[in-house]
Every structure is written in structure tokens, then in C-alpha cells.
C-alpha atoms as a PDB file:
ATOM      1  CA  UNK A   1       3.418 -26.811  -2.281  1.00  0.00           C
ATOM      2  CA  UNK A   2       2.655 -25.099  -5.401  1.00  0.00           C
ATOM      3  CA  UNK A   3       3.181 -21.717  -6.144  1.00  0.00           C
ATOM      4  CA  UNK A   4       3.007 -19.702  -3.264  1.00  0.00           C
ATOM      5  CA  UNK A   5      -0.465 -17.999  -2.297  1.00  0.00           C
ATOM      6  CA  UNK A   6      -2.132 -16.179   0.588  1.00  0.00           C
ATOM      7  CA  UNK A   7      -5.940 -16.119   0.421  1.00  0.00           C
ATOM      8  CA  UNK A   8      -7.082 -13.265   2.644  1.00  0.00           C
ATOM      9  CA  UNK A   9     -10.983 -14.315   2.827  1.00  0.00           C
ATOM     10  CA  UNK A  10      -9.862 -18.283   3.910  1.00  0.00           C
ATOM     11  CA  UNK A  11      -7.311 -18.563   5.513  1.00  0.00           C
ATOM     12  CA  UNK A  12      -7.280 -22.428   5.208  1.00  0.00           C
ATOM     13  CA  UNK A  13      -6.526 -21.743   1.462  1.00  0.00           C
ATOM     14  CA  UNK A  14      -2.866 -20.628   2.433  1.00  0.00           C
ATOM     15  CA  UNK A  15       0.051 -22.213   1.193  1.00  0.00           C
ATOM     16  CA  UNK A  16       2.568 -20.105   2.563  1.00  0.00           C
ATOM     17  CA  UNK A  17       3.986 -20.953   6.224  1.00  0.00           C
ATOM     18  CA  UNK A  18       4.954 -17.706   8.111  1.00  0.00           C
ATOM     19  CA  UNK A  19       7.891 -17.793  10.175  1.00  0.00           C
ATOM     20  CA  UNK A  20       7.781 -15.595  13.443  1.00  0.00           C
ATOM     21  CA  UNK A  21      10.951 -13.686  14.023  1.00  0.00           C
ATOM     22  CA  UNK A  22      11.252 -10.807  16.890  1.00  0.00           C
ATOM     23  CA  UNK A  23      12.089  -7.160  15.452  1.00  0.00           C
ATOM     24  CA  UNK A  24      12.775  -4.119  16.817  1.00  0.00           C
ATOM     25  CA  UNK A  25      10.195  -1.396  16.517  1.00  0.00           C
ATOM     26  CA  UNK A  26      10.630   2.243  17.251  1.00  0.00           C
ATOM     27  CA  UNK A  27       8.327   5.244  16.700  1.00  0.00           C
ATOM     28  CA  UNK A  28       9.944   7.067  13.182  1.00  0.00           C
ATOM     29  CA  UNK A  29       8.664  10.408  13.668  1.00  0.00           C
ATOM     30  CA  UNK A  30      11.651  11.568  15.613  1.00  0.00           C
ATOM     31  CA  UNK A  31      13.950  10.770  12.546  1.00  0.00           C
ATOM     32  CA  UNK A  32      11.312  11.879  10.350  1.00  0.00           C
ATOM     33  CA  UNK A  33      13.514  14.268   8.250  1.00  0.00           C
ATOM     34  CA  UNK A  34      15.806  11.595   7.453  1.00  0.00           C
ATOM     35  CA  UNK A  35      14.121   9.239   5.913  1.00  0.00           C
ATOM     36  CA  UNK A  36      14.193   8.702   2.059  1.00  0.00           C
ATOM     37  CA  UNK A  37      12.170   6.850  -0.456  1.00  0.00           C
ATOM     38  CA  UNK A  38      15.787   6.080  -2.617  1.00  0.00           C
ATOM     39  CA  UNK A  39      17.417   4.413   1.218  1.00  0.00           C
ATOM     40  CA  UNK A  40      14.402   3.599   3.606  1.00  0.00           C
ATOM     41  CA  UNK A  41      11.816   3.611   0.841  1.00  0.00           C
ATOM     42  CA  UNK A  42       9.521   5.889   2.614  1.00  0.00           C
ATOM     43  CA  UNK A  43       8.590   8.635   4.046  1.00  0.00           C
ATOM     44  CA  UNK A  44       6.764  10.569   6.872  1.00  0.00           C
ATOM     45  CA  UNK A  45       5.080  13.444   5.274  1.00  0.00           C
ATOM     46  CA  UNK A  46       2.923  16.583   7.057  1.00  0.00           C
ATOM     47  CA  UNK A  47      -0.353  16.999   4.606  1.00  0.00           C
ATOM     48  CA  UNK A  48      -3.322  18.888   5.523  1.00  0.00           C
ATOM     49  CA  UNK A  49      -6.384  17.189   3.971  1.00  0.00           C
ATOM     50  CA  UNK A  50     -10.385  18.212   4.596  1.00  0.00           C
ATOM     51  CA  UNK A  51     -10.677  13.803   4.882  1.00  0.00           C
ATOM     52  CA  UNK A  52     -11.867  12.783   8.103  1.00  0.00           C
ATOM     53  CA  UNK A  53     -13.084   9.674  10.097  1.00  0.00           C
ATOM     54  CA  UNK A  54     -16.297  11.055   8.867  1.00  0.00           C
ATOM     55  CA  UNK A  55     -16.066  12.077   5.580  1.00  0.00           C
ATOM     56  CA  UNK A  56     -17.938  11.024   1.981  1.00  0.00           C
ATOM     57  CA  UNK A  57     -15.401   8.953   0.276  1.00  0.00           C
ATOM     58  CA  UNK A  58     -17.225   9.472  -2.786  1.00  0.00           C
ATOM     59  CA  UNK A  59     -17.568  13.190  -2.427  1.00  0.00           C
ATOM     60  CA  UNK A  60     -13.859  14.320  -1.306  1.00  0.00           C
ATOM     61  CA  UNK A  61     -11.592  11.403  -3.497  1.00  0.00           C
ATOM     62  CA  UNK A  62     -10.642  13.713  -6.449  1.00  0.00           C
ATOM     63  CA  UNK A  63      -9.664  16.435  -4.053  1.00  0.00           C
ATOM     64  CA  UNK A  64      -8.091  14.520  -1.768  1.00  0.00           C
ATOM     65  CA  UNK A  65      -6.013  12.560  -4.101  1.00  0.00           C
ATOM     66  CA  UNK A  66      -4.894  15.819  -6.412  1.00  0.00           C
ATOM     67  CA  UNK A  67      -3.798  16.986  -2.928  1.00  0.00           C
ATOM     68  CA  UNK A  68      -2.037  13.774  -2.554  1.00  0.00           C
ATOM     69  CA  UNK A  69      -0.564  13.887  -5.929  1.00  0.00           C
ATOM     70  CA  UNK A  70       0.979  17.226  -5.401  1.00  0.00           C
ATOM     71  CA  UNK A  71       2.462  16.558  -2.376  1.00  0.00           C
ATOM     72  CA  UNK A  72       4.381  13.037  -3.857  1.00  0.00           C
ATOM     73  CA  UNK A  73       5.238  15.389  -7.017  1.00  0.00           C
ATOM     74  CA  UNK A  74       6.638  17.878  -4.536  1.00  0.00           C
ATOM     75  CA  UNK A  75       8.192  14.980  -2.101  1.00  0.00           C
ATOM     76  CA  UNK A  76       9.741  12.792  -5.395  1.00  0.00           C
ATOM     77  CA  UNK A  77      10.584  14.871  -8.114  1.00  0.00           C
ATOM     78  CA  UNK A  78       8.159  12.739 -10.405  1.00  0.00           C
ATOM     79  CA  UNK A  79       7.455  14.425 -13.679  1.00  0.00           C
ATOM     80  CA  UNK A  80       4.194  13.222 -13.163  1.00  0.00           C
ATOM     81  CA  UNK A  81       2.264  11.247 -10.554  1.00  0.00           C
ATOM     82  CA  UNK A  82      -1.095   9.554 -11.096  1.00  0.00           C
ATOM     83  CA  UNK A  83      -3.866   8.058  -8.811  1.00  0.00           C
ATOM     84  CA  UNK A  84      -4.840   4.826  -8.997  1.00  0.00           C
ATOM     85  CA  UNK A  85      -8.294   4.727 -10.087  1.00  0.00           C
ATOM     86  CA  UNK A  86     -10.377   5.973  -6.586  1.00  0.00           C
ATOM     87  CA  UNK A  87      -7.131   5.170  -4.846  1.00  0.00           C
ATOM     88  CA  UNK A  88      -9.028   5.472  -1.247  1.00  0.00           C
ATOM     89  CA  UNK A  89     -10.033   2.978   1.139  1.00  0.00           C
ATOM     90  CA  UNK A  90     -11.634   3.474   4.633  1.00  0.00           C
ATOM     91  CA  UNK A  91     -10.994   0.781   6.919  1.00  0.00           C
ATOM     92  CA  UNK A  92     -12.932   0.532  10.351  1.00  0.00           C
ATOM     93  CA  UNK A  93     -12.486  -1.946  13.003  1.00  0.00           C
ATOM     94  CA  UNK A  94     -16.031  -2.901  13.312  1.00  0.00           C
ATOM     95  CA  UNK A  95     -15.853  -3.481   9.759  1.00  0.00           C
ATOM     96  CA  UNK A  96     -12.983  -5.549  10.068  1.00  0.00           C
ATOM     97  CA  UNK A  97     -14.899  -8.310  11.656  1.00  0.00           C
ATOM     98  CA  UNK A  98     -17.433  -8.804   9.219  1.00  0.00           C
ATOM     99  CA  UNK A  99     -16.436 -12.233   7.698  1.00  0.00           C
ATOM    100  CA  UNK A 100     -14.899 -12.105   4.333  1.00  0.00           C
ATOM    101  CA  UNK A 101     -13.594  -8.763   4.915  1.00  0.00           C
ATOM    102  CA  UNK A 102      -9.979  -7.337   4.738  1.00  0.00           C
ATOM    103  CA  UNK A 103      -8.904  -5.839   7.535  1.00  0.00           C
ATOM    104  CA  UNK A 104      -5.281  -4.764   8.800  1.00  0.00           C
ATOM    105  CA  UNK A 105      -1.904  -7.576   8.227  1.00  0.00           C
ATOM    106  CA  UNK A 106      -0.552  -8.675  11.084  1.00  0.00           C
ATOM    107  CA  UNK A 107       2.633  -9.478   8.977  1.00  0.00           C
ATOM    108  CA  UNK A 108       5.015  -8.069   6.982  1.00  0.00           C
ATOM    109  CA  UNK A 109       4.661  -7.361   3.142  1.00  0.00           C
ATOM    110  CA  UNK A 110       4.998  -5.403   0.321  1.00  0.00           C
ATOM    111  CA  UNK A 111       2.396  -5.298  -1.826  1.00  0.00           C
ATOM    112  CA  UNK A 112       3.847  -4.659  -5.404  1.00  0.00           C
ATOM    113  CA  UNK A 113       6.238  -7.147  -7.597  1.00  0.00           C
ATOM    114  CA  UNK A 114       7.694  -5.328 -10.484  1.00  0.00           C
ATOM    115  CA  UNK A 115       5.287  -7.511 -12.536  1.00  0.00           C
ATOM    116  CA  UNK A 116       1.960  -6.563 -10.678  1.00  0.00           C
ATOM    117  CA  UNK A 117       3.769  -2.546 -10.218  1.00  0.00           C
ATOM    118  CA  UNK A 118       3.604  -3.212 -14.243  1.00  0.00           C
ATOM    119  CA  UNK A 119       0.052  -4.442 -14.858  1.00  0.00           C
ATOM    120  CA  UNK A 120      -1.298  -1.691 -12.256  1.00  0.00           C
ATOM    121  CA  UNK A 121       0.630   0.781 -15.041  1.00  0.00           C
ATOM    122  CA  UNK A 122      -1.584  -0.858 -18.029  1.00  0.00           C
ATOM    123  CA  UNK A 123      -4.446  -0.234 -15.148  1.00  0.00           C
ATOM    124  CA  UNK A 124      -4.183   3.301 -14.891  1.00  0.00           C
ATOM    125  CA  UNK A 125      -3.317   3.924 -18.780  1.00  0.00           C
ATOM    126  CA  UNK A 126      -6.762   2.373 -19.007  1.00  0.00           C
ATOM    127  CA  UNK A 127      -8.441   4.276 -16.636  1.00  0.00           C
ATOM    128  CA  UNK A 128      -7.046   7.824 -17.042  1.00  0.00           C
ATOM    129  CA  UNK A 129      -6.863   7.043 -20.643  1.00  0.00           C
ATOM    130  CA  UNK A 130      -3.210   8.274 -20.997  1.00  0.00           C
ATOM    131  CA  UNK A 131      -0.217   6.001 -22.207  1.00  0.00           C
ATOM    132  CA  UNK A 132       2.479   6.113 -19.005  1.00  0.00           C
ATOM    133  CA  UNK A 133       4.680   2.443 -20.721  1.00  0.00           C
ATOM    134  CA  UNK A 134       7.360   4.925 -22.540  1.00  0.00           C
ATOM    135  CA  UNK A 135       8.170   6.245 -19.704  1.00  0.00           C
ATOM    136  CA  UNK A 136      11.572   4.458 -18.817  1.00  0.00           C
ATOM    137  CA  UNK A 137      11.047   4.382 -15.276  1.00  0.00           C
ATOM    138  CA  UNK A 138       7.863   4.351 -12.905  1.00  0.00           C
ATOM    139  CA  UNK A 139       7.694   3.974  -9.351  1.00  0.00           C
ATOM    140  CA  UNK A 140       4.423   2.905  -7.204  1.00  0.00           C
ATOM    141  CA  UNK A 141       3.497   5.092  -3.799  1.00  0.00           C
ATOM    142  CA  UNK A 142       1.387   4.008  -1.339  1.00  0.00           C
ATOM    143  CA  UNK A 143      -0.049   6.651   0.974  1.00  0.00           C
ATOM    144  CA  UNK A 144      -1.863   6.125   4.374  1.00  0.00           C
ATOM    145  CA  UNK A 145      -3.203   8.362   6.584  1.00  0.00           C
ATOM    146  CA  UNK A 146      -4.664   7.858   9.698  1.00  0.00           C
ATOM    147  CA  UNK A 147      -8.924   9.105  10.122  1.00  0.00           C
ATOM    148  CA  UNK A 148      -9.155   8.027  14.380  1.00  0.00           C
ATOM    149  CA  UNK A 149      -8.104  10.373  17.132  1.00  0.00           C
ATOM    150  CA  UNK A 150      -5.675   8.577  19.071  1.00  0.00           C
ATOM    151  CA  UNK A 151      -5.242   6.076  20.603  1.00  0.00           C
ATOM    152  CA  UNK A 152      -5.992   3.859  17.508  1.00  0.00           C
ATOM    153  CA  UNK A 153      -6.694   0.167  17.386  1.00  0.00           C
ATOM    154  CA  UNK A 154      -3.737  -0.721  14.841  1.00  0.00           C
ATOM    155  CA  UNK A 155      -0.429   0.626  14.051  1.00  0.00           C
ATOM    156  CA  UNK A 156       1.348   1.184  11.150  1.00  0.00           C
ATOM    157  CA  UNK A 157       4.417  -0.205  10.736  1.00  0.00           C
ATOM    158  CA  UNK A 158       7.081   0.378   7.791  1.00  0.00           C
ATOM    159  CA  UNK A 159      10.229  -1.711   6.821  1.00  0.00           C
ATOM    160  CA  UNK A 160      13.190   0.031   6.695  1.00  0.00           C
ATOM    161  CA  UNK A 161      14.140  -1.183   3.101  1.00  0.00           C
ATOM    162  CA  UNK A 162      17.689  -0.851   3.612  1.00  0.00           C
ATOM    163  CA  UNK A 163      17.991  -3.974   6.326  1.00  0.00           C
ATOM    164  CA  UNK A 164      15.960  -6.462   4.370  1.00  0.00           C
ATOM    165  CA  UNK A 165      18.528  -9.107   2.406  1.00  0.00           C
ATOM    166  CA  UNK A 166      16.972  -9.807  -1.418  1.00  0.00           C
ATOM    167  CA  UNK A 167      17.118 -13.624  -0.576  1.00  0.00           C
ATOM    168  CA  UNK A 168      14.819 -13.507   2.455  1.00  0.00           C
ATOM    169  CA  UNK A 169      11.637 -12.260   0.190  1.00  0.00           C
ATOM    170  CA  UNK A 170       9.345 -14.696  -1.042  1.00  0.00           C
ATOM    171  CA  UNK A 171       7.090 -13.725  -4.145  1.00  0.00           C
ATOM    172  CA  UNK A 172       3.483 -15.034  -3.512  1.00  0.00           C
ATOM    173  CA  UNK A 173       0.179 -14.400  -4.993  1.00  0.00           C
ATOM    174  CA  UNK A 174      -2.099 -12.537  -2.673  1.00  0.00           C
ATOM    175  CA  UNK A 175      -5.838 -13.781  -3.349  1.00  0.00           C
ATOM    176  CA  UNK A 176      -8.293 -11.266  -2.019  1.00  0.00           C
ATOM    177  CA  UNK A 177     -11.242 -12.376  -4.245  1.00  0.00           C
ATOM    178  CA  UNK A 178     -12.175 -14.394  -7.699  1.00  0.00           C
ATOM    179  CA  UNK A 179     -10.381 -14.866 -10.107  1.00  0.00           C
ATOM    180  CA  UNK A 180      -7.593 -16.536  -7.905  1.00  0.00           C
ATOM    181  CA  UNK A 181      -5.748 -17.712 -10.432  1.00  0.00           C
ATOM    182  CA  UNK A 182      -5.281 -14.462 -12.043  1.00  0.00           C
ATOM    183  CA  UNK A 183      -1.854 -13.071 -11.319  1.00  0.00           C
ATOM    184  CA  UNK A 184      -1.645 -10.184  -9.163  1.00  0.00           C
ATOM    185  CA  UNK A 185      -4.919 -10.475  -7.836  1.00  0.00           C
END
């Protein structure tokens, strides 16, 4: 009922009802060098970073994400690529349990609209104090990399964009804390 919402600190507070539907899963890296951002809409990418399980957030972001930024220049033929604001999160399982805290989906989602890819644009203009809105086309990049030796306690799994029909996606407002009614929260 209503506009469609899923409120990731209460549960209770979702309107959307998840249908389950079996998919087949397969490890990517052996087709690794065929995958495209313009077909699949990703990529698996080799990047040698200094960040670690252990590492200072804090201390290594810049670094790490002009690293980061080079290698989606390199990877996308952007004329430029910017971070978005820190840009890094550190997720731990233990911290994962800690009530009121986000830890991994267990469902399938993308994370941008074109209307929230557009307000994190007016975001980062603000932040890096540069004007990015003339450009005449953007695109948002999500990198993840993971900290844990293996075996780790969650996978990541992608969506090959190609197999998903435009009428089976539902738009809804993700509320991960106040304001919830502000769009693209």
C-alpha cells in the first residue's frame, strides 16, 4: 500500500512483499574477461590496493579511492571519474548484529534510480566543489572489494543485467535512517 518502501533498521516498516524465485548462480571469475559494464553491467577487475581487513579507513581513503578512480578511468573510458564523498565502508559480521545496523542483502537490488544516480551528481558537485550537470551523460560505479581471507561469511553476488526484463523491477524507496520521507534516502 502506498508507495513502495524498505526500511532497513525495522523491518516491520516494510511495505514491499518479496517474492522468492530460484536462480542459477555460478562463480564469474572464469568468464571474467568477458564481462562488460555496456552488456552485463559489470565487471571483475584485478587491483592491487595497500586496504586491508585491518586498515585505518580514515588514513588510506584518498589513496585508495584515487587508485580506484584510475582503474574505472582505465576500465570505462570516462573522461573523468569522481568519488563519492569518503566512498568507503567496512562491513564486519560482528558488526552486523548490532541492532540498527546495516549489514549484507539477502536480496536482489540495485541501488541507484536515474533520479537518486541524479541527486548523488548534485552530491558530489557539492562536495568536490566542481559542476559535473553539463556533462550529457554520467554513469554511477559501485566498487567492492573483499578485506577477509577466505572462506568469507557472505558472498557477493551480481545480476547479469542483460537477463532482467524492464517490467519485473519495482522502484522503492530504501529507508536506512531519518528523514524517511526524503527521496532517495
Amino acid at each position: 500500500e502506498g508507495r513502495a518502501r524498505v526500511d532497513v533498521p525495522d523491518w516491520s516498516r516494510t511495505n514491499l512483499v518479496l517474492d522468492k524465485h530460484d536462480v542459477r548462480i555460478f562463480d564469474g571469475r572464469a568468464e571474467r574477461h568477458s564481462l562488460s559494464f555496456d552488456r552485463e553491467g559489470f565487471q571483475l577487475l584485478d587491483h592491487e590496493s595497500p586496504i586491508d581487513a585491518d586498515c585505518d579507513l580514515e588514513a588510506e581513503a584518498a589513496g585508495y579511492l584515487e587508485s580506484v578512480a584510475a582503474l574505472l578511468t582505465q576500465a570505462s573510458g570516462a573522461d573523468l571519474v569522481v568519488a563519492q564523498g569518503t566512498g568507503l565502508l567496512k562491513r564486519h559480521a560482528e558488526r552486523a548484529k548490532v541492532a540498527g545496523a546495516v549489514g549484507p542483502s539477502r536480496w536482489a537490488h540495485m541501488d541507484y534510480t536515474a533520479y537518486s544516480a541524479r541527486k548523488w551528481v548534485e552530491w558530489i558537485e557539492g562536495w568536490q566543489n566542481l559542476e559535473l550537470r553539463h556533462y550529457p551523460r554520467f554513469a554511477v560505479f559501485q566498487t567492492w572489494r573483499c578485506l577477509s581471507p577466505p572462506h568469507q561469511d557472505n558472498t557477493l553476488v551480481l545480476c547479469d543485467a542483460s537477463t532482467i526484463r524492464p517490467e519485473a523491477l519495482i522502484v522503492f524507496d530504501a529507508c536506512m535512517r531519518q528523514p524517511y520521507e526524503d527521496p532517495g534516502n
